[in-house]
Structures are given as C-alpha cells and as structure tokens.
Protein backbone atom coordinates (compact mmCIF):
# COMPACT_ATOMS: atom_id res chain seq x y z
CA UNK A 1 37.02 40.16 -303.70
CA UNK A 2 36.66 37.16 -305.92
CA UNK A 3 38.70 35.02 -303.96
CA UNK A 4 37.84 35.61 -300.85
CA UNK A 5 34.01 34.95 -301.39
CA UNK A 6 34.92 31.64 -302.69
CA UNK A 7 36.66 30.77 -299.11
CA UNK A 8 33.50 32.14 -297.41
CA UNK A 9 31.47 28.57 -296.82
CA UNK A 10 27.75 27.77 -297.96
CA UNK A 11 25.97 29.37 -294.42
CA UNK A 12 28.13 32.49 -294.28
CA UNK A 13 27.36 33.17 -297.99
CA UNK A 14 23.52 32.95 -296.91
CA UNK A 15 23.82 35.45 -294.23
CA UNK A 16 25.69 37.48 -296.41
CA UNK A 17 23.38 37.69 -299.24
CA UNK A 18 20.52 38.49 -296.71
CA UNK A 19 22.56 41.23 -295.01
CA UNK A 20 23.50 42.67 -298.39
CA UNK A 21 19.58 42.38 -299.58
CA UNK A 22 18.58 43.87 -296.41
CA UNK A 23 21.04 46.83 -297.16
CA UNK A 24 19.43 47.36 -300.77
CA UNK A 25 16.37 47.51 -299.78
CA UNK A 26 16.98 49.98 -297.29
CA UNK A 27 18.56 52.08 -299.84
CA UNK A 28 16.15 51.87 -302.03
CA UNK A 29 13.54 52.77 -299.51
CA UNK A 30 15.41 55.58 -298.46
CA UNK A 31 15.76 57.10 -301.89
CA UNK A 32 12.09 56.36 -302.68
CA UNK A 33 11.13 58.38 -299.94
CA UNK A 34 13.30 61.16 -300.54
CA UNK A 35 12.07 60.98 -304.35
CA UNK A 36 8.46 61.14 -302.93
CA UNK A 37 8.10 63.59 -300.21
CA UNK A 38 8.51 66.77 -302.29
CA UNK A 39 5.77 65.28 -304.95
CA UNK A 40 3.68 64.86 -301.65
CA UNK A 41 4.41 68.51 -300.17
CA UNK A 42 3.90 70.71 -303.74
CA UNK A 43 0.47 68.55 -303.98
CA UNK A 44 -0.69 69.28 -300.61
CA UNK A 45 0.35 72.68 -299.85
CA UNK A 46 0.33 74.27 -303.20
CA UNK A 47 -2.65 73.04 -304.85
CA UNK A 48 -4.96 73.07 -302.23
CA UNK A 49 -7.07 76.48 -302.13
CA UNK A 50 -7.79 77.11 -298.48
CA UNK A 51 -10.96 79.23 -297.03
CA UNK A 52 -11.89 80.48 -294.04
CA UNK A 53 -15.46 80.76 -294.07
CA UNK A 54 -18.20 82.94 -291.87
CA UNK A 55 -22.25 81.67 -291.72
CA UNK A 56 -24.52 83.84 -290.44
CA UNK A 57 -28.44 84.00 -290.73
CA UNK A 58 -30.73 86.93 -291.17
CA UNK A 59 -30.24 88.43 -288.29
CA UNK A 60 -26.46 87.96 -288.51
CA UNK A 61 -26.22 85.46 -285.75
CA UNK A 62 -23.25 83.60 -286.15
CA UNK A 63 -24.13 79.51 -287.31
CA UNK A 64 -21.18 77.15 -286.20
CA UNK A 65 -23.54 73.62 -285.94
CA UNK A 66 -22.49 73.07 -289.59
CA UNK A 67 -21.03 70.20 -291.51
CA UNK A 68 -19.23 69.50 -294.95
CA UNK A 69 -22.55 68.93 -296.94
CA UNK A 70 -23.91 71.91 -295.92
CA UNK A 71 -21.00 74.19 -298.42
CA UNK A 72 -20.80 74.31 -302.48
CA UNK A 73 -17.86 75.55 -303.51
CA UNK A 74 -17.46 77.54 -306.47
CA UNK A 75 -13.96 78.46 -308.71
CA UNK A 76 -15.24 80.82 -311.83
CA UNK A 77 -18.59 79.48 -311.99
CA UNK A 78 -17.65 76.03 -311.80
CA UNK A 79 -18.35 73.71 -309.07
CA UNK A 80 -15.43 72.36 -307.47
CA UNK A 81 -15.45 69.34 -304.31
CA UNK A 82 -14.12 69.99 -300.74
CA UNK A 83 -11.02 68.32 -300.15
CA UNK A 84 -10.78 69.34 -296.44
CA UNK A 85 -13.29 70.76 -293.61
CA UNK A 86 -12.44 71.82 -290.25
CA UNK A 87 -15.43 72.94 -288.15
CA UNK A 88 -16.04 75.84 -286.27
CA UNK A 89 -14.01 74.38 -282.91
CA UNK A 90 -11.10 73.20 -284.51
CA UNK A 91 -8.10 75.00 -282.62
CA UNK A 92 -6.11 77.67 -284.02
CA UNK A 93 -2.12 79.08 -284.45
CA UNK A 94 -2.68 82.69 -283.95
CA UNK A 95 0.08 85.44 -284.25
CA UNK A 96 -0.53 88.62 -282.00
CA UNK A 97 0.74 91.61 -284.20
CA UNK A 98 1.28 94.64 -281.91
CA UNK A 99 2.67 97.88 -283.34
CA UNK A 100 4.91 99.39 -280.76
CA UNK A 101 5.85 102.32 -283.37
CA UNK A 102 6.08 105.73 -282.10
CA UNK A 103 2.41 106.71 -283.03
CA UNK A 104 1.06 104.14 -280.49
CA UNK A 105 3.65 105.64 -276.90
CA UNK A 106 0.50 107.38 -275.71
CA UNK A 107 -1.81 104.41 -274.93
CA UNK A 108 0.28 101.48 -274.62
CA UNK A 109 -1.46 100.74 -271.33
CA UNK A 110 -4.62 99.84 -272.86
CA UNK A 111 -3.17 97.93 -275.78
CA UNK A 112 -1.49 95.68 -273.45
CA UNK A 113 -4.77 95.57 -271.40
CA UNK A 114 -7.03 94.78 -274.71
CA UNK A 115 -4.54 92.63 -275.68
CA UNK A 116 -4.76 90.89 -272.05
CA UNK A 117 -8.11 90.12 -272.00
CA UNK A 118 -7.85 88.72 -275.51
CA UNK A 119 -6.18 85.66 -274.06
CA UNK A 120 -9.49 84.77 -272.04
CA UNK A 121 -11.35 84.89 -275.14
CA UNK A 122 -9.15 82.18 -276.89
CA UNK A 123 -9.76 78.42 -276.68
CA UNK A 124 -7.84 76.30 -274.63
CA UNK A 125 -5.68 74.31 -277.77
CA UNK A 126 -5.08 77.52 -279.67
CA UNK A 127 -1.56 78.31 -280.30
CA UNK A 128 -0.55 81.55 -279.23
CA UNK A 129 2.95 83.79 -280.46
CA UNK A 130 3.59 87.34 -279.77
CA UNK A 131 5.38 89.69 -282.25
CA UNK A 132 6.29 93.68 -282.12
CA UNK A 133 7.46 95.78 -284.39
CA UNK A 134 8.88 99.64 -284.15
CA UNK A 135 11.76 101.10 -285.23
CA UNK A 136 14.43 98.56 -284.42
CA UNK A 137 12.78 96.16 -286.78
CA UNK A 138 10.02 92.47 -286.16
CA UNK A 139 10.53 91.14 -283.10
CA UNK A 140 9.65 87.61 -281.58
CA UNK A 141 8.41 88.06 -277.73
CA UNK A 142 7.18 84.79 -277.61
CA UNK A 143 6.73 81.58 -279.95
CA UNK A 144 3.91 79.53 -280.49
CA UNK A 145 2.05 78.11 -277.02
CA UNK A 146 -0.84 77.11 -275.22
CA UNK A 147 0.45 78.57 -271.80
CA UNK A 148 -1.51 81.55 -271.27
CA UNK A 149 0.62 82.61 -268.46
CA UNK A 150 3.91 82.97 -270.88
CA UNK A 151 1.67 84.66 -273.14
CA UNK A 152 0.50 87.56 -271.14
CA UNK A 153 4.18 87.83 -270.02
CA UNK A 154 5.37 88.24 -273.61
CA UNK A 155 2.35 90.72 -274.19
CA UNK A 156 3.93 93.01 -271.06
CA UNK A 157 7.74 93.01 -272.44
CA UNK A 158 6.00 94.90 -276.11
CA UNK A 159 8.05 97.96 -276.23
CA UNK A 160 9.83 100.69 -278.75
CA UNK A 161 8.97 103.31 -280.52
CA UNK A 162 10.17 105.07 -283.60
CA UNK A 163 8.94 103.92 -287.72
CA UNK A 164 6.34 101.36 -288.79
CA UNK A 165 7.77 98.47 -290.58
CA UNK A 166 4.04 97.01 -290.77
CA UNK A 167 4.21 94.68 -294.26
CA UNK A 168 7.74 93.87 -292.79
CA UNK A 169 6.29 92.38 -289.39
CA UNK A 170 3.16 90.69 -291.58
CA UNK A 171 5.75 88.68 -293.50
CA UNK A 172 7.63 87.67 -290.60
CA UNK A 173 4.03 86.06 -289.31
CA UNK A 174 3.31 84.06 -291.75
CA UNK A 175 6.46 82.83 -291.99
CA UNK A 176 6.49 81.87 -288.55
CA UNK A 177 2.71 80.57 -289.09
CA UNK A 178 4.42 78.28 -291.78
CA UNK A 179 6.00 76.37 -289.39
CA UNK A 180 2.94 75.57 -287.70
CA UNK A 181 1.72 72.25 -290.06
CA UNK A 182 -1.26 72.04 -290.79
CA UNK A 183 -3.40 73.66 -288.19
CA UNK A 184 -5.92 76.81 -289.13
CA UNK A 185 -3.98 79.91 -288.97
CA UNK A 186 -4.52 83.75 -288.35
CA UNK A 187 -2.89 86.88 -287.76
CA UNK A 188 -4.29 89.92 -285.62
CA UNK A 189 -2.52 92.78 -285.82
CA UNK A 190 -3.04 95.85 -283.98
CA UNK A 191 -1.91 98.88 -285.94
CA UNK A 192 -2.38 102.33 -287.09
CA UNK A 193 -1.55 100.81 -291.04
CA UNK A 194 0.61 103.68 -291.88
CA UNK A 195 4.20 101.12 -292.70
CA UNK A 196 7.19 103.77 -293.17
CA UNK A 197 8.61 102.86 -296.34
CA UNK A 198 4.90 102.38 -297.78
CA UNK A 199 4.08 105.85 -296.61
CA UNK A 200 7.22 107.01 -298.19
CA UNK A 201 6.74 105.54 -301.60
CA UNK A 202 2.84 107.05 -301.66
CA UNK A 203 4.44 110.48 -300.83
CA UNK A 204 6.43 110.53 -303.94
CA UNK A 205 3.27 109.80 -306.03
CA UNK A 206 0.92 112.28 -304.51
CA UNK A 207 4.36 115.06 -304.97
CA UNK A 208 4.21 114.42 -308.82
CA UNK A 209 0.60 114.59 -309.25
CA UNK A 210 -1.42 117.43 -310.16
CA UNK A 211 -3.39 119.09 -307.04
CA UNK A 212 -6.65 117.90 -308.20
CA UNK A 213 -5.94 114.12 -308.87
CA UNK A 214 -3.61 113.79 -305.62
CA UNK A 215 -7.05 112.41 -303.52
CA UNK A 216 -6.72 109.49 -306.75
CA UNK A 217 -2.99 109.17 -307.48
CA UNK A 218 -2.26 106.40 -305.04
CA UNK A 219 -3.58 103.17 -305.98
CA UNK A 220 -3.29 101.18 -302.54
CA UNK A 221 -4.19 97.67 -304.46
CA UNK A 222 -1.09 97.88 -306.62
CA UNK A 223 1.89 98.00 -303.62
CA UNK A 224 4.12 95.60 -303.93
CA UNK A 225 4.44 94.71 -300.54
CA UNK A 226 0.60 94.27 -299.86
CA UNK A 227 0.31 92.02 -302.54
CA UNK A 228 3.62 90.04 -301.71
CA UNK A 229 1.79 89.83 -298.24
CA UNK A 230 -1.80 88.73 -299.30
CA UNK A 231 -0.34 85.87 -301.58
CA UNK A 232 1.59 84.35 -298.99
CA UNK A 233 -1.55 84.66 -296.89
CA UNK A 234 -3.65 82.92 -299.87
CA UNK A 235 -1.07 80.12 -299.92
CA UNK A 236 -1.23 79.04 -296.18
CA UNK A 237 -5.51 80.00 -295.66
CA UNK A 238 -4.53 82.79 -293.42
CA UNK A 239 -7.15 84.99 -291.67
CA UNK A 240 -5.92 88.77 -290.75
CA UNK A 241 -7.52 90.38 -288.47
CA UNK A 242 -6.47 94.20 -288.31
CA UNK A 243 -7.17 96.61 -285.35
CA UNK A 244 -7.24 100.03 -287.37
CA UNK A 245 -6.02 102.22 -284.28
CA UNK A 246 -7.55 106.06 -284.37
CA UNK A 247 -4.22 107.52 -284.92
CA UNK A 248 -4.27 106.69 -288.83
CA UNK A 249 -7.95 107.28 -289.39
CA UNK A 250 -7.71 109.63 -291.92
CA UNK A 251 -11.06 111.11 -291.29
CA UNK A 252 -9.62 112.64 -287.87
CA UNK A 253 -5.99 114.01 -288.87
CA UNK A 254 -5.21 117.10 -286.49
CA UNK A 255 -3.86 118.63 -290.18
CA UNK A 256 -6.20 117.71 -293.03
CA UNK A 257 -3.55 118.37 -295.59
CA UNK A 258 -4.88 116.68 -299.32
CA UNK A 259 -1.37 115.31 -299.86
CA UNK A 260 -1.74 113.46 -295.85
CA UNK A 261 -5.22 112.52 -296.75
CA UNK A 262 -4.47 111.18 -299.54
CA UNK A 263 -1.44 108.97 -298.09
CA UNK A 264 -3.64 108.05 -294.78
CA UNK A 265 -6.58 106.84 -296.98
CA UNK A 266 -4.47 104.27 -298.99
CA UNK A 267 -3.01 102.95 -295.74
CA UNK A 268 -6.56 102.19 -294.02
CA UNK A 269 -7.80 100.82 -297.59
CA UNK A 270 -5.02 98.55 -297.56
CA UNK A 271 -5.44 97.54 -294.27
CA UNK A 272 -9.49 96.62 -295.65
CA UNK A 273 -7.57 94.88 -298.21
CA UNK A 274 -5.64 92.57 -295.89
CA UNK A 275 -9.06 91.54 -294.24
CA UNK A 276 -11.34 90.81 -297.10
CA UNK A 277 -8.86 89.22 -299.16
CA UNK A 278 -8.16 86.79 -296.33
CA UNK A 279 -11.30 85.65 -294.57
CA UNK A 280 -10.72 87.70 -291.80
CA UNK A 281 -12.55 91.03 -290.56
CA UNK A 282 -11.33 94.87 -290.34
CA UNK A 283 -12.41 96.79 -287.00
CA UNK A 284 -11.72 100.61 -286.77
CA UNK A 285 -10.82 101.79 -283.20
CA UNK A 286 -12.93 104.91 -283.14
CA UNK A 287 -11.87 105.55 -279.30
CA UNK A 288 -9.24 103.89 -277.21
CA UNK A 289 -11.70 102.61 -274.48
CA UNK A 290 -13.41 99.94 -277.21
CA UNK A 291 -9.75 98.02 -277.07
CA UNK A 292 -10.77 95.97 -274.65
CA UNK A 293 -14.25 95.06 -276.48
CA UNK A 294 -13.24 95.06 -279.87
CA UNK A 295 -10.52 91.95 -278.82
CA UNK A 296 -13.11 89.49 -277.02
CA UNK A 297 -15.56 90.16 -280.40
CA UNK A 298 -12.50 89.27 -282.64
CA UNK A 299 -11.93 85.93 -280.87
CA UNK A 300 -15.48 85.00 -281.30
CA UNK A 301 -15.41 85.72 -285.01
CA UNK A 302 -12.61 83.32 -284.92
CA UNK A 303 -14.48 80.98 -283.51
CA UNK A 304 -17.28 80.95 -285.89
CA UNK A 305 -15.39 80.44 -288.75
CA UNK A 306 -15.11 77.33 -290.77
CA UNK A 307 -12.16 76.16 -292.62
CA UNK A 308 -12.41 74.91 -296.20
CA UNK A 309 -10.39 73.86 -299.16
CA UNK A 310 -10.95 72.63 -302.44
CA UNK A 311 -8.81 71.52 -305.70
CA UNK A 312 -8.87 74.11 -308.30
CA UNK A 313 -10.16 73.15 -311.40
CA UNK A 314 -6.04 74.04 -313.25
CA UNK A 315 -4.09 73.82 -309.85
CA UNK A 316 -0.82 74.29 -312.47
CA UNK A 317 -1.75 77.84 -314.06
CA UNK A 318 -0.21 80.23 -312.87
CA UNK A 319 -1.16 82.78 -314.97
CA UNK A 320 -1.84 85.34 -312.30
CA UNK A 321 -5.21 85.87 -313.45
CA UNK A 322 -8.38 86.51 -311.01
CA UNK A 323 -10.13 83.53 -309.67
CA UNK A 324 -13.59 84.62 -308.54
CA UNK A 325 -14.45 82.12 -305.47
CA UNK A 326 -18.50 81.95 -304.37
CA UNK A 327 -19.74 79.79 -301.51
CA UNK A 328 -23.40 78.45 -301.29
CA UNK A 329 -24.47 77.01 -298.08
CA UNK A 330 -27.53 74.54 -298.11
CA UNK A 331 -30.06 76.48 -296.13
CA UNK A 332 -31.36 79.18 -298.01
CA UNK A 333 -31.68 81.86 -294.82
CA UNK A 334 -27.97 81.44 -294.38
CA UNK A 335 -25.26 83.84 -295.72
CA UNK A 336 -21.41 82.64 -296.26
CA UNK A 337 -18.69 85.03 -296.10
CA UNK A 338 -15.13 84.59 -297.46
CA UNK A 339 -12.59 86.04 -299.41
CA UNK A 340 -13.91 86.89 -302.58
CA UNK A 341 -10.93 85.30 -304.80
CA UNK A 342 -7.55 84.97 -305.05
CA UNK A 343 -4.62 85.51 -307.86
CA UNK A 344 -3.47 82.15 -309.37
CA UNK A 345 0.31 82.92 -308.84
C-alpha cells in the first residue's frame, strides 16, 4: 500500500485525502447517531408522565378554550413544569375495542349500529383502527385511518363468538397504539368485562374461601393482567374508554349466586379501574337502546380533553411506589379531572 501511494502524484493524493475524510466523517456521523437515538427515545418516551385531562365548571359544562398557563401540575405535593400541552382539538389515534364473545350474539345489530354512528362523532384527522376479539383470539379488522368509509366497513366484518380474551385484546391495542408516534391516544372498548381466564382465576379464589368472605375474597386491583394493562397505558398517556354492556352487570344476573356475584363484581370494578386510572370515563349500558347515545357522548368527552405531561421530579426510580398526581387549573370555578396517579415502574 506503501508503494503504490508514493506513485499516486500530488493532485490525486488531494482528492484522495478528501474522499477518505469525507468517508470518516460519514462514519463517524453515522455511529454518533446510532449512539444517540436510544439516549433520545428512553428520555422522551419514558420519562415523560403523560395526562389526559377533563375541565369542567360548576355546572359540569365541559371548558376546552384553555391554554398551558391555565394547569399546575402536581407529583406528591410538589410542583412540577409542563413539558408538553396539546389542546382540546388536537386529533386523536383511537382503537375501537368490540367484544364479539359469545355473551354479546344477541344484539350485535345495535353494537355495529352504536358503533356506526360513533364515526360521525369523530373529528376529521383522528385515526381510526378496528379490533375484535372472541374465542379465536384479537383480531385486526382494520389499521389505523382517516377514511371513514373503510372504517364502517371494518366495523360490519366484527364477528365470532365463544370466550372473552378481554386483557388479551387491551394489550394488543396499545401495542398497536405504540406505533402511532406521538399523537394523543385512546382505546374504547365495548365489553361485558368478564375476560375468560380472569374469570377463571377469581373462581378458584371465591371456591377456597369461606361462604361469608366470598363477596371480599377477590381483590380485582391485584390481577396481574389489569395491572400489566394499566402500566402500559400509563407509559403511552392512554385514555380507555369502556362500554360496560348489561350482560355483566352484576346487579341483574338471571342467577344471583354469591360465588357469580362475587366474580361479576370484580370484573365491572376492574373495568372502573381501567377508566380512572387512565383519564378516560366508564359508562354502564343499562339497556341496549342507549348504544347509540352513549357512543356520540364518548366522542365528545374525547374532545374535551386536554393532553399534558410533565417531568417527574426522580424520572429514574422505579421503585414501584404510588405517585399521587393533583391538577390545579387557574380559575377557581373550574374542576380538573385525571387519573389520580400512577405506579413508578
């Protein structure tokens, strides 16, 4: 190599040398950025906590004319600055969660009809996928889009019938919402809340307990997969919205059996759980004809929320202890809503 440089004459070796620099610093550009981008991502999407935040006034009239000075923000007591604000009107990625489980056969007609009108209620720029779930598992009917028309197709093709894998088909959403950047996100899911296996695991607690502590035995905050679904939802700032259908109410079971009861009652508590530890809002379908109104009212909740996040004040402990999370909002005749906290995990 020696030699034949020293053959290579005075201009050649100039072009050479600025090809080779050229190549360096490409390299070392390339590397940099490959060095840098994970830093970038873990202090972006990790450290950031992300709220979705209702205003109302006295009357409970939602207020969406709002701005970034009008929030305080505070972690344990302890104020904490707003690193990001969306308004009210910023556009959402929204997955449609429809249970197509054999509990639901009897009235899929007006689910797909609710679910229908729905889609007039949205804005134009939200993002729109459709996902069922029965028996045969989570299935995609439709990916993220803005064409309404491809939408309400995808909402006719929901099918099946047979178990409930509901914490299964949550954790397919919000992996799907993960793909979605940096947009606001929300789930609403349309369900009875009874998931199979979840059912299955409370039945062997209430069996083992004594008869008069089976109505307490079941302690719906402590299931694994709730809690494996709520802290995915904390990471991303995801609203769910749950449609409690009638057919798990367990104030209406045809048998009243303690032991049912008991298993129905941690099912709709964890589906209260899901909503107030995300932002978003539970609705109980008391009869099958308020489908079609309880959708449109969902949409506009949507709407009226406000999307916030802040730096915690130790973004690295994860300790997976309780962060309390309170949010004061400049006018005094105005009431925030949020989640109430979130486990530093």
């Amino acid at each position: 190599m020696i030699r034949f440089l020293t053959i290579i004459n005075l201009g050649h070796t100039r072009l050479f040398r600025g090809m080779l620099s050229c190549v360096v610093l490409l390299i070392v550009f390339a590397v940099g950025v490959s060095a840098q981008q994970p830093d970038e991502v873990i202090r972006t999407d990790t450290s950031l906590v992300q709220l979705n935040v209702g205003v109302v006034d006295r009357q409970g009239h939602a207020i969406t004319s709002l701005s970034r000075n009008d929030f305080t923000v505070y972690e344990d007591g302890v104020r904490r600055p707003i690193a990001v604000f969306e308004p009210t009107e910023a556009p959402f990625s929204l997955v449609m969660l429809l249970d197509m489980s054999g509990s639901t056969i009897n009235f899929r007609q007006q689910i797909q009809q609710a679910a229908l009108r729905f889609l007039d209620a949205l804005a134009p720029d939200d993002r729109v996928a459709v996902v069922e779930f029965n028996g045969k598992g989570v299935k995609s009917l439709l990916g993220f889009s803005t064409d309404r028309r491809r939408t309400a197709y995808a909402i006719t093709l929901a099918t099946g019938a047979g178990t409930t894998p509901l914490y299964d088909a949550l954790k397919y959403s919000l992996e799907e919402l993960g793909r979605e950047g940096k947009r606001r996100k929300a789930i609403v899911v349309l369900t009875d809340g009874v998931d199979t296996r979840v059912k299955d695991a409370d039945r062997a607690i209430v069996q083992k307990a004594p008869e008069s502590e089976i109505s307490s035995a079941i302690k719906p905050e402590a299931n694994s997969q709730l809690n494996s679904v709520l802290n995915d939802a904390d990471r991303q700032g995801v609203a769910i919205f749950p449609l409690a259908l009638p057919s798990g109410d367990p104030k209406h079971l045809p048998l009243p059996d303690p032991l049912i009861t008991a298993m129905y009652t941690a099912a709709r508590t964890r589906l209260e759980l899901l909503a107030n530890r995300t932002g978003g809002q539970l609705h109980e379908v008391r009869r099958l004809d308020e489908l079609a109104k309880i959708y449109p009212i969902i949409a506009a909740e949507m709407r009226s929320l406000y999307t916030i996040a802040y730096q915690p004040q130790n973004p690295g402990a994860h300790d997976g202890k309780w962060r309390e999370i309170r949010i004061e909002v400049a006018r005094a005749e105005l009431v925030a809503r949020t989640k109430p906290g979130y486990y530093a995990r």
